[in-house]
N, C-alpha and C. Protein backbone atom coordinates (compact mmCIF):
# COMPACT_ATOMS: atom_id res chain seq x y z
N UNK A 1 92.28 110.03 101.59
CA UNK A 1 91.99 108.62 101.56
C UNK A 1 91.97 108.09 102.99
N UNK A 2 90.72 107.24 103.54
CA UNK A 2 91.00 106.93 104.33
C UNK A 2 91.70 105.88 105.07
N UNK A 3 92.16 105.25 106.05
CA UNK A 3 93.35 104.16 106.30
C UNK A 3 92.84 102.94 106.01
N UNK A 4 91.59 102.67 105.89
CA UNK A 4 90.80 101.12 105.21
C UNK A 4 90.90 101.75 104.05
N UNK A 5 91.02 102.77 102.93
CA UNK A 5 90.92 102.80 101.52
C UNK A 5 92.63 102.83 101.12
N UNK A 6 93.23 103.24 102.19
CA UNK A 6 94.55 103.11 101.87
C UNK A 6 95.04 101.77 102.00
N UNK A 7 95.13 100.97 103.30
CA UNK A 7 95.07 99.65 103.52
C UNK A 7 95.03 98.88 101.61
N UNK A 8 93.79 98.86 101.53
CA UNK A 8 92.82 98.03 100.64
C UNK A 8 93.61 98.30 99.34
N UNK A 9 94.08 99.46 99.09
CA UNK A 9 94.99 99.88 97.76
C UNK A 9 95.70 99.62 97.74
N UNK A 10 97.00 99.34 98.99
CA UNK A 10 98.23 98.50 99.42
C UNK A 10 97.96 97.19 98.80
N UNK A 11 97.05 96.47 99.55
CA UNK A 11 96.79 95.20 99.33
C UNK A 11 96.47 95.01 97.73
N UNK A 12 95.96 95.30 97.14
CA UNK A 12 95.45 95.46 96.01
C UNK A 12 96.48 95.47 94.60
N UNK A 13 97.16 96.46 95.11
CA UNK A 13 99.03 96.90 94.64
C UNK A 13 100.13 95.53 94.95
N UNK A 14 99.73 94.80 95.27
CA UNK A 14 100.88 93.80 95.97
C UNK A 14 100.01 92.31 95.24
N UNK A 15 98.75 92.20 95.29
CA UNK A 15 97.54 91.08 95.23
C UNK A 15 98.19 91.18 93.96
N UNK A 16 98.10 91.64 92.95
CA UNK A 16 97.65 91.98 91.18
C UNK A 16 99.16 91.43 90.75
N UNK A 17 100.54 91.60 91.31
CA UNK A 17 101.62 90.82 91.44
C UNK A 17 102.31 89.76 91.42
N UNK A 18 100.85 88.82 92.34
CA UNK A 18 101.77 87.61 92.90
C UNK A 18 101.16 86.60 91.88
N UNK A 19 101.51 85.60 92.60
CA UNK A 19 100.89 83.87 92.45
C UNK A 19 100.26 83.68 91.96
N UNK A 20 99.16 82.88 91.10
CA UNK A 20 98.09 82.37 90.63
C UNK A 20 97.04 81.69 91.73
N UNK A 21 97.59 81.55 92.58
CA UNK A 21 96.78 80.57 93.61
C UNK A 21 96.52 81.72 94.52
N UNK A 22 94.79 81.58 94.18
CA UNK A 22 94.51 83.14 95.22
C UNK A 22 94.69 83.05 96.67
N UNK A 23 94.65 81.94 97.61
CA UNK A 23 94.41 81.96 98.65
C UNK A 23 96.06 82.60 99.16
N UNK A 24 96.81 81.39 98.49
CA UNK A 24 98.13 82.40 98.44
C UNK A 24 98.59 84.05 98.49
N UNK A 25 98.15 84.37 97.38
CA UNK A 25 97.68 85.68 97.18
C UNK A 25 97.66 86.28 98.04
N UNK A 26 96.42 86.17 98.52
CA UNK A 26 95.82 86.98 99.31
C UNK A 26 96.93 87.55 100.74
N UNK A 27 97.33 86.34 101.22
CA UNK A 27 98.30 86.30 102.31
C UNK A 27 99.55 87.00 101.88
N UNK A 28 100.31 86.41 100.53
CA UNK A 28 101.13 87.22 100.69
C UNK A 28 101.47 88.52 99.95
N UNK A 29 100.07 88.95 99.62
CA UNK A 29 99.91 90.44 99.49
C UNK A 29 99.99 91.31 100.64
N UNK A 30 99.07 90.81 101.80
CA UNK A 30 98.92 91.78 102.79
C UNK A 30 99.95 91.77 103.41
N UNK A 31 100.78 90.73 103.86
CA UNK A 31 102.56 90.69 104.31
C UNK A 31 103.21 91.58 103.71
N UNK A 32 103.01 91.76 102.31
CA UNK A 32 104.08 92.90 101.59
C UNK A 32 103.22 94.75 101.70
N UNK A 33 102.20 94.51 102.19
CA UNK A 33 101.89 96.14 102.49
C UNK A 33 102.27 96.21 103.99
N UNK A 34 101.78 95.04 105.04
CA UNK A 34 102.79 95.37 105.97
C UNK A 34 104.26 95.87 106.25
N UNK A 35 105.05 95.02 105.80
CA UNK A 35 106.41 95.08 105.02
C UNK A 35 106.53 97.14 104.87
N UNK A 36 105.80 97.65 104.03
CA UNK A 36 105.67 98.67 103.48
C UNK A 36 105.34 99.58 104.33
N UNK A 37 104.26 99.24 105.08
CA UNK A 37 104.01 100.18 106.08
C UNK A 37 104.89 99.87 107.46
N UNK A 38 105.16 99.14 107.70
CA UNK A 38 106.38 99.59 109.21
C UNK A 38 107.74 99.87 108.47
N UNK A 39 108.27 99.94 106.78
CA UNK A 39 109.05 100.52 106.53
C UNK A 39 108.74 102.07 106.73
N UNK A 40 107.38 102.67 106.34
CA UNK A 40 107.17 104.04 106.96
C UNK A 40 107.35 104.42 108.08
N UNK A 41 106.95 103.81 108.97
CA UNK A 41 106.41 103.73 110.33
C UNK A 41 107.90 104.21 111.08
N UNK A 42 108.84 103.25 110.68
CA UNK A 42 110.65 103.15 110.79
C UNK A 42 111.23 104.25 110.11
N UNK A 43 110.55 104.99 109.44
CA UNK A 43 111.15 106.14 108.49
C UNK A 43 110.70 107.40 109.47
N UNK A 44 109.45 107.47 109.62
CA UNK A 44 108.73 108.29 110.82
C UNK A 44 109.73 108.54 111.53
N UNK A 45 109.69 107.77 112.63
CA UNK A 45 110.72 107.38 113.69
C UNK A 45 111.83 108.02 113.66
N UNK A 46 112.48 107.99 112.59
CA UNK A 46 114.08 108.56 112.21
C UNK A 46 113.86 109.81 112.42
N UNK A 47 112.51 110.42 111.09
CA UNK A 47 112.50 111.36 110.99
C UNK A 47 112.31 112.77 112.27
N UNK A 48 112.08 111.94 112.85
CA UNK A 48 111.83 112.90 114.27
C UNK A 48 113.03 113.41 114.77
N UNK A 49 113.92 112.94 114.58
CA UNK A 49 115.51 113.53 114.99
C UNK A 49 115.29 114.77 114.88
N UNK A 50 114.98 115.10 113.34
CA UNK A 50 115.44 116.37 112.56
C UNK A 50 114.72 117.58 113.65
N UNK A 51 115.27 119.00 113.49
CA UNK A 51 114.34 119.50 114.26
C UNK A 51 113.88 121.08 113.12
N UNK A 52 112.89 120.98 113.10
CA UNK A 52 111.84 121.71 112.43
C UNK A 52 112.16 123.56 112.97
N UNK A 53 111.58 124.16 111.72
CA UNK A 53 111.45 125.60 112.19
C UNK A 53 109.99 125.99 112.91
N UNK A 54 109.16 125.09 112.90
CA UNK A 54 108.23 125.12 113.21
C UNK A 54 107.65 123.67 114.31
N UNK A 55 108.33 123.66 115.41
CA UNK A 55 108.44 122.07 116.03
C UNK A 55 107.11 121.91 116.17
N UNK A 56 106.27 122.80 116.71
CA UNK A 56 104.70 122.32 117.15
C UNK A 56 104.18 121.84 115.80
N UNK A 57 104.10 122.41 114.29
CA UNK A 57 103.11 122.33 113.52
C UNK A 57 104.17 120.85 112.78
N UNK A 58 105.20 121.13 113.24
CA UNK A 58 105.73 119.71 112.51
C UNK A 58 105.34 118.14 113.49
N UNK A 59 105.26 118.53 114.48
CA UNK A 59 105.07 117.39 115.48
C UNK A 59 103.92 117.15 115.18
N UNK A 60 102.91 118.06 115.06
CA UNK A 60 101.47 117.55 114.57
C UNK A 60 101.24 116.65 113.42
N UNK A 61 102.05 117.23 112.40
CA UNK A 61 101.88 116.73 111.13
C UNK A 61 102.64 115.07 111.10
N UNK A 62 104.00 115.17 112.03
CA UNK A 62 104.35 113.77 112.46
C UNK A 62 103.24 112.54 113.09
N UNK A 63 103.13 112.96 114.03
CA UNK A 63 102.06 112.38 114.47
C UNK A 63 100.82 111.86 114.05
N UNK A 64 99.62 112.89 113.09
CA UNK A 64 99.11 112.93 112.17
C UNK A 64 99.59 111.67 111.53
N UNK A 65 100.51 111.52 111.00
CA UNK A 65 101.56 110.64 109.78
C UNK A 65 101.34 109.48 110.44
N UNK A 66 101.83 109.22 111.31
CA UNK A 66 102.22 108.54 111.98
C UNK A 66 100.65 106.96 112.53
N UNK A 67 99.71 108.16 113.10
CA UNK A 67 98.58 107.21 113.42
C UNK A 67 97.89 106.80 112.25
N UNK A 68 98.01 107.62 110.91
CA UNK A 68 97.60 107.38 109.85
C UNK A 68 98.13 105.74 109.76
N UNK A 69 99.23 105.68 109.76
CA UNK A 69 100.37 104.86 108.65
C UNK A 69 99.90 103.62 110.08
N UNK A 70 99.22 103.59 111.22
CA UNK A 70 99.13 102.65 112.31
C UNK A 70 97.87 102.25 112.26
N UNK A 71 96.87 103.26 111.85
CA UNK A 71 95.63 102.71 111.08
C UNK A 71 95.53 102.24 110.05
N UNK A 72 96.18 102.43 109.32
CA UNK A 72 96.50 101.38 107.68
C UNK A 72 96.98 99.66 108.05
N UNK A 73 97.76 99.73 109.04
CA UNK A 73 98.16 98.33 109.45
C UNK A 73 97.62 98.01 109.98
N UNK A 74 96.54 98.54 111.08
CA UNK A 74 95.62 97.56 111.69
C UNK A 74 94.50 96.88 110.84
N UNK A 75 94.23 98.33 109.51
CA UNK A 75 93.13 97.35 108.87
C UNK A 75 93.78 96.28 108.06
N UNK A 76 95.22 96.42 107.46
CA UNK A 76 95.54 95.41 106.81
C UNK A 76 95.73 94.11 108.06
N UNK A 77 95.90 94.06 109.30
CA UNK A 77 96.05 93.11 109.99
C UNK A 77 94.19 92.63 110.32
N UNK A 78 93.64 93.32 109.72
CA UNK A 78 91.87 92.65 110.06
C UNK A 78 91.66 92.28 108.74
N UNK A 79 92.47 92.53 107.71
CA UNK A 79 92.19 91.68 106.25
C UNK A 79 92.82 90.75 106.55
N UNK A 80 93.96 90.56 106.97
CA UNK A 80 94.96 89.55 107.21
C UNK A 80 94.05 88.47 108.29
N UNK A 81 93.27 88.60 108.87
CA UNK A 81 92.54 87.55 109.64
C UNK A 81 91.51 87.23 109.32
N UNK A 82 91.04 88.06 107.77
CA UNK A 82 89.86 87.27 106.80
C UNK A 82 90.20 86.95 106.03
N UNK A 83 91.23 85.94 105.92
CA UNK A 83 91.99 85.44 105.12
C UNK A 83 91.51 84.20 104.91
């Protein structure tokens, strides 16, 4: 999935939830996938302590994780300004 189809499913997951008043909605859907994604982002982070049997292929896959979960928030922060 890509980080605008992931984004958009966040939002989507949180939208179907709230308020009746869409404009509402809309806003504070994408706040709660934010919310969600720098709780990953903060989980990442931790997770790097640990140290792997495999540090190179795990650092990749961190990282990997990581710009994923930073491209998901930027597109939710470009939904968040077509609000």
């Amino acid at each position: 999935m890509t980080a605008k189809d992931k984004a958009i499913d966040l939002y989507h997951k949180y939208y179907t939830t709230l308020l009746p008043n869409v404009r509402m909605r809309k806003g504070i859907a994408i706040q709660h996938a934010l919310i969600a994604v720098d709780e990953l982002l903060g989980h990442e982070a931790k997770h790097t302590s640990l140290k792997p049997l495999n540090h190179e292929a795990e650092f990749n896959l961190e990282k990997w994780a990581k710009d994923y979960w930073l491209q998901v928030k930027q597109e939710l922060l470009n939904l968040q300004n077509n609000v």
